[in-house]
Protein backbone atom coordinates (compact mmCIF):
# COMPACT_ATOMS: atom_id res chain seq x y z
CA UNK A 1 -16.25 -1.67 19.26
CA UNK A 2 -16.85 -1.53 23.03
CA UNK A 3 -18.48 1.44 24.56
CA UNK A 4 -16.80 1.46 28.06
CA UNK A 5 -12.78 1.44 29.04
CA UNK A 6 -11.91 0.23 32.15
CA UNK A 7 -8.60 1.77 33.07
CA UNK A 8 -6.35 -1.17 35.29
CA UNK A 9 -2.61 0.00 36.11
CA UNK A 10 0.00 -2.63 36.69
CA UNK A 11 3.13 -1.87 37.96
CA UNK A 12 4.83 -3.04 40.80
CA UNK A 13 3.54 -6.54 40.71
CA UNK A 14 6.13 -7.49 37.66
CA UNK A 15 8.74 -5.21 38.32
CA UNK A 16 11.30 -7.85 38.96
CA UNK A 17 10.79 -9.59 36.06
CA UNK A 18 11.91 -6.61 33.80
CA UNK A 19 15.37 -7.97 35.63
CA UNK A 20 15.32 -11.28 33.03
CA UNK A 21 15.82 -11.20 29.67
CA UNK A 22 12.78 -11.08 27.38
CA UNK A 23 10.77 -13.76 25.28
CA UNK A 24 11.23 -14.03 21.21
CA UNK A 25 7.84 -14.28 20.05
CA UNK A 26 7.44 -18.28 20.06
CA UNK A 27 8.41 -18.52 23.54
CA UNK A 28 6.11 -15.48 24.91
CA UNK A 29 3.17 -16.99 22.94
CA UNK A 30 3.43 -20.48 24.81
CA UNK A 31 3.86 -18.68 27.83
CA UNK A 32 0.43 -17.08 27.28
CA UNK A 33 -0.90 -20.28 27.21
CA UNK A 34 -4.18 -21.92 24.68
CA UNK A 35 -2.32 -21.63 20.90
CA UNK A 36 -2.01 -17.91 20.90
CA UNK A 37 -1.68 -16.10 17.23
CA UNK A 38 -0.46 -12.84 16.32
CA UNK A 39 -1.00 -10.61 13.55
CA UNK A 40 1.47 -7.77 12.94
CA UNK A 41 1.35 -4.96 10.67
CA UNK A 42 5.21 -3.77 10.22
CA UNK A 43 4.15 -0.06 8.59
CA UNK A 44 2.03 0.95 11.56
CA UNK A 45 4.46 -1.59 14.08
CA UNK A 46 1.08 -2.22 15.56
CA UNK A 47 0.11 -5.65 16.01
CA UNK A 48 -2.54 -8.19 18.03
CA UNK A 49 -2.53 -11.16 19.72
CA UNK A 50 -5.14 -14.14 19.80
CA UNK A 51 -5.74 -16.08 22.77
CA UNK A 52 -8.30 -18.55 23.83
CA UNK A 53 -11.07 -16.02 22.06
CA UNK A 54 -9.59 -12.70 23.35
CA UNK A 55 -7.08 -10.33 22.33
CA UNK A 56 -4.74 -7.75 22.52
CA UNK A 57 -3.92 -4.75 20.67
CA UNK A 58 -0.12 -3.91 21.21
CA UNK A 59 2.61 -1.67 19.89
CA UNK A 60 6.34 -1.33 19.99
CA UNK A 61 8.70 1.26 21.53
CA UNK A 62 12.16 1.07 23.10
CA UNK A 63 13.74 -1.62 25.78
CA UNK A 64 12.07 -1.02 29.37
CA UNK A 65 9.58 1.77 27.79
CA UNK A 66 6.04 1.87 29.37
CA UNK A 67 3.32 2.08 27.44
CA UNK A 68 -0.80 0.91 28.00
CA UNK A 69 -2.63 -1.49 25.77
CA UNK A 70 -5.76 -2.55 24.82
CA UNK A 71 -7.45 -6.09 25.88
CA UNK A 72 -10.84 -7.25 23.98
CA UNK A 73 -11.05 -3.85 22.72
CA UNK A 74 -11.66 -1.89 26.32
CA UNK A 75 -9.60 -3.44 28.70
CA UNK A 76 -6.70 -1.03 29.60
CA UNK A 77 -3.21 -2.72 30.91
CA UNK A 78 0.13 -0.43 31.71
CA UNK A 79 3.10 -2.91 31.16
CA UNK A 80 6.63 -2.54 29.73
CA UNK A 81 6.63 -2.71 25.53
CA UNK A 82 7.72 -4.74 23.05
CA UNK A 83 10.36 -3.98 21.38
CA UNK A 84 12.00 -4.15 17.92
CA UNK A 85 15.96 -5.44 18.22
CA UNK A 86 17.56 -6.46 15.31
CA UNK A 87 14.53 -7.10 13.13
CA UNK A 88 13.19 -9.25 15.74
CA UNK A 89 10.05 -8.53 18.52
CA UNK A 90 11.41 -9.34 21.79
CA UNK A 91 8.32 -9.29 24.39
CA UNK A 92 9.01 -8.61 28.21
CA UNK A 93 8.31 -11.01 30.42
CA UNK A 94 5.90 -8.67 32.63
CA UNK A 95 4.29 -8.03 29.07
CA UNK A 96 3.64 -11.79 29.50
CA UNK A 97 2.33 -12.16 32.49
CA UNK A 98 0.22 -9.03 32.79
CA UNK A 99 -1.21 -9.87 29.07
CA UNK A 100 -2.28 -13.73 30.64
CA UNK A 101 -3.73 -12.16 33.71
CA UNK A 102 -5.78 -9.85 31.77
CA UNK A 103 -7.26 -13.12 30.02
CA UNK A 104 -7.76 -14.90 32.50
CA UNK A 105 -9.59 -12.16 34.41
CA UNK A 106 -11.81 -11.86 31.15
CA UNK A 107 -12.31 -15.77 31.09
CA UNK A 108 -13.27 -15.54 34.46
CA UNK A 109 -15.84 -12.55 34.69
CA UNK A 110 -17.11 -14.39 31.56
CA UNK A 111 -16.92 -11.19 29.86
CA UNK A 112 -15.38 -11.81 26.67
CA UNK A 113 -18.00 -13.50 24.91
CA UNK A 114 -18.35 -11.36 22.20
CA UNK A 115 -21.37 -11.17 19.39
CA UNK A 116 -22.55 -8.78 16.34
CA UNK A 117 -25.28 -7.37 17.24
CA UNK A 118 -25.87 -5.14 14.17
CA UNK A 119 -25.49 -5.13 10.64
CA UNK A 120 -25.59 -2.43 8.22
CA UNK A 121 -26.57 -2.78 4.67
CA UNK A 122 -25.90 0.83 2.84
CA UNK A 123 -27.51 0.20 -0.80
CA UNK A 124 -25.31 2.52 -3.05
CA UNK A 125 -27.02 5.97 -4.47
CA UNK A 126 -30.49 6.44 -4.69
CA UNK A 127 -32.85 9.04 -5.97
CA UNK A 128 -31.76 11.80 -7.80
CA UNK A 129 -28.19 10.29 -7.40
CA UNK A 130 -28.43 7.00 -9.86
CA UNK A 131 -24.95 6.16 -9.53
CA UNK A 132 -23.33 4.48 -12.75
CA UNK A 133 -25.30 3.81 -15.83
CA UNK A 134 -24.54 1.61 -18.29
CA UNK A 135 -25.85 1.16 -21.90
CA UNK A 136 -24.77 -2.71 -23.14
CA UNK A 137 -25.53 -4.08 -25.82
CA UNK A 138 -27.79 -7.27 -24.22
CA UNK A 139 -29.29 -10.26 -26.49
CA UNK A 140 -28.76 -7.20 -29.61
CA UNK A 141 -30.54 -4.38 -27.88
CA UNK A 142 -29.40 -1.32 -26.39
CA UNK A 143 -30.06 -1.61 -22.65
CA UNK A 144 -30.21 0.71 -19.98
CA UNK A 145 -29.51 -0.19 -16.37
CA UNK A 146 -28.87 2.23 -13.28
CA UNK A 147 -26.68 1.12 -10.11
CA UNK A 148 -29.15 2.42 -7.83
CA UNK A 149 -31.63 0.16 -8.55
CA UNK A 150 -29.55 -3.09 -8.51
CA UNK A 151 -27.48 -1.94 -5.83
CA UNK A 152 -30.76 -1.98 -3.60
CA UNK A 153 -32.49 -5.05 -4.95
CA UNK A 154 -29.42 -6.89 -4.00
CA UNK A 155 -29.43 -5.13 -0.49
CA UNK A 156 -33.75 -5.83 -0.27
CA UNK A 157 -32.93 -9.86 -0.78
CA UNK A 158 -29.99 -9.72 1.77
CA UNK A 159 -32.03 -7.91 4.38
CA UNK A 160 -34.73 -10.74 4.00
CA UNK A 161 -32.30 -13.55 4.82
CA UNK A 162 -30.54 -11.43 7.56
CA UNK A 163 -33.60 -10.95 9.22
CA UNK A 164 -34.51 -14.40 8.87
CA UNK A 165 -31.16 -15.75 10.15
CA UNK A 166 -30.13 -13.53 12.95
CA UNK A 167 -33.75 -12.34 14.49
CA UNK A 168 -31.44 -11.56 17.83
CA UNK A 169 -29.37 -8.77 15.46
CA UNK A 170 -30.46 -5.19 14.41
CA UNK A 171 -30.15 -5.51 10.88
CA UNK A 172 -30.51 -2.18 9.29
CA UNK A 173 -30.51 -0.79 6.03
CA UNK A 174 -29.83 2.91 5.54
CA UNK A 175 -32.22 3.35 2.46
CA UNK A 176 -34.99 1.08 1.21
CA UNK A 177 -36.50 2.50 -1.06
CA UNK A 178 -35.95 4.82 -4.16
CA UNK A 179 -34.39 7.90 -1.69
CA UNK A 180 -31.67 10.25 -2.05
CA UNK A 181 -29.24 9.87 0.94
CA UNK A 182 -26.18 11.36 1.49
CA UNK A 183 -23.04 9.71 2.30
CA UNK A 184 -23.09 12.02 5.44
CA UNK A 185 -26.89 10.89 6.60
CA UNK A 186 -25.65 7.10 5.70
CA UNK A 187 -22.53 7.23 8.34
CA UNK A 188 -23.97 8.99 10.48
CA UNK A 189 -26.88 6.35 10.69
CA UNK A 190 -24.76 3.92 10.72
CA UNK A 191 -22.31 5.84 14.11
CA UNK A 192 -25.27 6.07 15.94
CA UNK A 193 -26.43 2.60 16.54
CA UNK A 194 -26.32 1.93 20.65
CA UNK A 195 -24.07 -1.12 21.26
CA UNK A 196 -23.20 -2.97 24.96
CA UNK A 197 -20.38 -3.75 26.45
CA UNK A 198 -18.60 -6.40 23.98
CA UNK A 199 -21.42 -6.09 21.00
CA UNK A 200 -20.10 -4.94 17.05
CA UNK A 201 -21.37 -3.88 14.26
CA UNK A 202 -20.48 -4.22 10.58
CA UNK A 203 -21.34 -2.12 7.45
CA UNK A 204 -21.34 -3.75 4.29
CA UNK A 205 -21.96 -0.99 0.92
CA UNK A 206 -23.33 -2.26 -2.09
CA UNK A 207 -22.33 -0.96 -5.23
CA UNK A 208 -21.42 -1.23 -9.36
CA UNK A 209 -18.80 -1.07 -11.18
CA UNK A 210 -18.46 1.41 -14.17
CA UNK A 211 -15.80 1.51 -17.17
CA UNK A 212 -17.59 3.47 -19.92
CA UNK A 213 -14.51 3.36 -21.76
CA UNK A 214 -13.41 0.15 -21.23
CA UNK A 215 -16.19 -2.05 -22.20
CA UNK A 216 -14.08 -5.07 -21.71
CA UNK A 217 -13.32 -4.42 -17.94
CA UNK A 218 -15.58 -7.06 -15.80
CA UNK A 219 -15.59 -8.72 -12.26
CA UNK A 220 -16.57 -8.50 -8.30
CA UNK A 221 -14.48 -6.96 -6.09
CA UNK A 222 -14.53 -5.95 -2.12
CA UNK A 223 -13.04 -3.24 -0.84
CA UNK A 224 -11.67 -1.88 1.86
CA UNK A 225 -9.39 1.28 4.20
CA UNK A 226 -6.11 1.15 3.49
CA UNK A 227 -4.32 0.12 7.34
CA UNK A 228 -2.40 3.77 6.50
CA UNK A 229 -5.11 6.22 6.74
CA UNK A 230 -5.89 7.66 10.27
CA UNK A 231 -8.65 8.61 11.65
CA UNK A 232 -10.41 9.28 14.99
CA UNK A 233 -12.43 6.33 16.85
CA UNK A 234 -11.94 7.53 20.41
CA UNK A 235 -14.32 9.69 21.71
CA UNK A 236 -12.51 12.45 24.06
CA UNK A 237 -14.97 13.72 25.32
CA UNK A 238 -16.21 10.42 26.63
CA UNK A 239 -13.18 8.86 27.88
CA UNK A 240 -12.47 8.68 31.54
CA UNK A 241 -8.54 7.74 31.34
CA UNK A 242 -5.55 9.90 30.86
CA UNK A 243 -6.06 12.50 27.75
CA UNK A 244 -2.22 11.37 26.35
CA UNK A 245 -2.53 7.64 25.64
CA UNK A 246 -5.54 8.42 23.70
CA UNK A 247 -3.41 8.40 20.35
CA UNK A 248 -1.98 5.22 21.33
CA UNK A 249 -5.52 3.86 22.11
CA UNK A 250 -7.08 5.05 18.92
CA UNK A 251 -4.32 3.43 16.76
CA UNK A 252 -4.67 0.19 18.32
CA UNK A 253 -8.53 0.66 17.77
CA UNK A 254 -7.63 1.35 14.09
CA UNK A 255 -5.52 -1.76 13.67
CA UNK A 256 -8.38 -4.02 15.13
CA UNK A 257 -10.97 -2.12 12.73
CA UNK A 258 -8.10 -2.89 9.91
CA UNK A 259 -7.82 -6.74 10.89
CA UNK A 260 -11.64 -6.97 10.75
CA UNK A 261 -12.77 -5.18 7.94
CA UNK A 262 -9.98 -7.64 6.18
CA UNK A 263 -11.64 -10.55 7.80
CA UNK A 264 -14.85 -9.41 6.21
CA UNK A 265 -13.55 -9.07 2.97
CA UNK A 266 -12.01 -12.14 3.03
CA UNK A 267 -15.34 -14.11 3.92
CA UNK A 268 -17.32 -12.03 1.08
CA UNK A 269 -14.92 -12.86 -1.42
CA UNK A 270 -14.55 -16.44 -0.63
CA UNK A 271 -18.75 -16.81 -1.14
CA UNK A 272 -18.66 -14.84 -4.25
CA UNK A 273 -15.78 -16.66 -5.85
CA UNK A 274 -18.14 -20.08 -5.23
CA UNK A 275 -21.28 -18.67 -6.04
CA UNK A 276 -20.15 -16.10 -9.02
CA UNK A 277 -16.78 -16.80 -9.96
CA UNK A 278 -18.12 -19.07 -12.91
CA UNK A 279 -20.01 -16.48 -14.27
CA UNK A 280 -18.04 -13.32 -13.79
CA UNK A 281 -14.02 -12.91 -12.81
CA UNK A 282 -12.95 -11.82 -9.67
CA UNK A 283 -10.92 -8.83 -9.04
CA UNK A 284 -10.24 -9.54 -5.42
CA UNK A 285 -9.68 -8.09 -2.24
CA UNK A 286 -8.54 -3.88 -2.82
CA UNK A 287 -7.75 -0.97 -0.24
CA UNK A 288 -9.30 2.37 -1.32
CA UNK A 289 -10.62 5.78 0.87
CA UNK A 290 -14.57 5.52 -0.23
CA UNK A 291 -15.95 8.04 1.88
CA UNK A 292 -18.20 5.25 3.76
CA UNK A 293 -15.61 3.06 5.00
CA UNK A 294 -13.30 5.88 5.97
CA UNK A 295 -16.30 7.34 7.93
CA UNK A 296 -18.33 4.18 9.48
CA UNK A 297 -16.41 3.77 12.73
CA UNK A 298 -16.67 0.33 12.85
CA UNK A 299 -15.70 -2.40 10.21
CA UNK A 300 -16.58 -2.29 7.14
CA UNK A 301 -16.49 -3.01 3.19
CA UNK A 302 -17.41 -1.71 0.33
CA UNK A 303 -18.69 -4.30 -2.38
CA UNK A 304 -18.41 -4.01 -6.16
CA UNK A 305 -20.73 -6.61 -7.83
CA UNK A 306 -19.66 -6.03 -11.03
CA UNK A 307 -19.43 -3.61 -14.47
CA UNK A 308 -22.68 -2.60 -15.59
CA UNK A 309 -20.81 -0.91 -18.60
CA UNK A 310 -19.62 -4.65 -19.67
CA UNK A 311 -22.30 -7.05 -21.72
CA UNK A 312 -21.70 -10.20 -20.03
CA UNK A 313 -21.68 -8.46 -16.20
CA UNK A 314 -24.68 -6.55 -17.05
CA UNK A 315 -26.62 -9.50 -18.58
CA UNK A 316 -25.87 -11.51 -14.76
CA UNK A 317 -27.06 -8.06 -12.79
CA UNK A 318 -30.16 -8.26 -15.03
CA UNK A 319 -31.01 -11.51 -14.84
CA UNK A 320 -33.41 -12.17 -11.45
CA UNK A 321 -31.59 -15.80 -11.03
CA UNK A 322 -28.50 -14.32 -10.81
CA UNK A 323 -29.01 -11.51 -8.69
CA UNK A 324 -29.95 -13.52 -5.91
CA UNK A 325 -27.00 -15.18 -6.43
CA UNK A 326 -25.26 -12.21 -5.35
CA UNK A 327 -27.57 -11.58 -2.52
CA UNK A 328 -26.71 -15.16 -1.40
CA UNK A 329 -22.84 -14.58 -1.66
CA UNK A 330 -23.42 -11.79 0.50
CA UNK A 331 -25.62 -13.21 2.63
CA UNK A 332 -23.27 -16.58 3.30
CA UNK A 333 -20.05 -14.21 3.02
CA UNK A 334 -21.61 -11.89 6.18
CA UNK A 335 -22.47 -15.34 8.25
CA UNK A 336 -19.71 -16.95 8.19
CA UNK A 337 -17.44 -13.56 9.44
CA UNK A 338 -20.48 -13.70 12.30
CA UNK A 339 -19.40 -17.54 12.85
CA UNK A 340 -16.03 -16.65 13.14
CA UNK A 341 -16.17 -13.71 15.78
CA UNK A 342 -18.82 -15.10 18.00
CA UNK A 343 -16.49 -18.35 17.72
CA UNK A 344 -14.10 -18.38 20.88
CA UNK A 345 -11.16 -18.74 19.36
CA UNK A 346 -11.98 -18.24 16.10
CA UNK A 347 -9.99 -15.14 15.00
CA UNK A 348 -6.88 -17.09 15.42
CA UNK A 349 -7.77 -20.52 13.82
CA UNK A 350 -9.17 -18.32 10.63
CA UNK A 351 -6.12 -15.43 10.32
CA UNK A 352 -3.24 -17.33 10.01
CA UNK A 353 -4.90 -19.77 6.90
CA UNK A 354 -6.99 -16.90 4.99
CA UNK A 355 -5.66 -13.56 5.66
């Protein structure tokens, strides 16, 4: 999410602490200090630490291995790895210290304060491209309803009370009106937002569900990239450090888009289950490759607001009360993931409960 790296090499400073033996995890997070949490992902063994409204992006490798990490998303550090003995993380002691300095550099230069300062709203389809169509069977008439055109009247009324709420964001939508946009154009749009130093963005896709064949199947559901799937977020051509930790650098980025577009989910889900979840089921939180997450270097979600092929979720998408309920889920669901990463500290006190 940051658009500059600044490349800081420690080495001999620590050295003689690689002599002692290293922290398990609950020691080496008090020794960072302010109720540290970390989140680890096992698959990619990838993981990142909390800390007094910063963090780090780590990995593991093998006893007294090298390797450089990421601090707040930009901040490079070279320190000695974690490692993996036994089924346990064991964390170096110059890991320790060199992680703390980096914070409390960042605390210092006040630098860390971090803020959205854009939000995307992609309005599924469009145009020539109607998305699903359903045909239910509403009050005993045959009814015909088009995702395109709820998708964006859901995304209209969000965009309203964005605007209203956060006049110090870009909020941006990538269609709105009746257009045909490709999923290219909306990425693409979406990429090329300018951001400072310590600004994000988030892209939220609105969508509808279809079972033609299933007339039964019903519910919300947010989705988003499955932690597995690679892709680049590093730009080579822009980066000023050494051209062979950019893999390592562009995984951690990946893992902190991963933890984040989870966040997001989680908050969306959470407002829809209050403001829907009498009304319609929910299906919950899934992992899939739409085209728009995958693409959208940044986090980001994909919501479904229901089947328009299914009577009772077609009747809700139909009915003006109820679609601004789902604008408001969305709208409350968006604010409070704002809350939470413009919150020093935040990350940590809402990952551990939630996620």
């Amino acid at each position: 999410m940051r658009k500059r790296l600044i490349l800081l090499l420690i080495y001999a400073t620590f050295a003689a602490n690689l002599l002692s033996e290293p922290l398990l995890l609950e020691n080496a997070l008090k020794e960072m200090g302010y109720a540290p949490e970390l989140q680890w992902e096992p698959f990619l063994q990838t993981g990142v630490i909390y800390d007094r409204g910063h963090f780090i992006s780590f990995y593991t490798g093998e006893k007294d291995e090298y390797g450089v990490f990421l601090v707040d998303g930009y901040y490079i550090i070279e320190t000695p790895l974690p490692y993996v003995e036994k089924g346990i993380i064991k964390f170096p002691e110059a890991f320790v210290a060199s992680v703390e300095k980096a914070i409390s550099e960042e605390m210092e230069n006040d630098i860390g304060l971090f803020r959205v300062a854009a939000i995307i709203i992609d309005p599924g389809h469009g145009g020539k491209d109607t998305g699903a169509i359903g045909t239910p069977i509403i009050d005993g008439k045959k009814t015909t309803i088009q995702e395109k055109g709820i998708a964006l009247t859901v995304s209209k009324d969000l965009y309203v009370q964005l605007v209203k709420a956060f006049p110090d964001k870009q909020i941006l939508m990538t269609r709105n009106d009746d257009s045909t946009i490709s999923l290219e154009k909306r990425v693409s749009f979406a990429n090329a937002v300018n951001l400072a130093q310590n600004e994000a963005i988030i892209f939220v896709a609105v969508h509808c569900n279809a079972a033609p064949y299933k007339a039964n199947a019903r519910g919300y559901e947010v989705w988003y990239l499955p932690p597995d799937v690679r892709r680049s977020l590093i730009n080579k051509s822009t980066f000023d450090g050494p051209a062979e930790v950019i893999p390592i650098l562009n995984s951690m980025k990946e893992e902190e888009f991963t933890i984040e577009s989870r966040l997001l989910a989680s908050t969306i889900l959470k407002r829809f289950d209050e403001v829907i979840g009498k009304s319609s089921p929910s299906r919950g939180i899934k992992e899939e490759e739409w085209y728009v997450v995958k693409k959208a270097n940044m986090p980001s979600v994909l919501v479904e607001l229901g089947f328009i092929t299914n009577a009772s979720d077609a009747r809700l998408l139909t009915d003006s009360t109820y679609v601004k309920n789902y604008s408001n889920a969305l709208f409350e669901g968006i604010s409070d993931f704002v809350a939470i990463y413009e919150q020093p500290g935040g990350f940590s006190v809402f990952l551990d409960k939630d996620l």
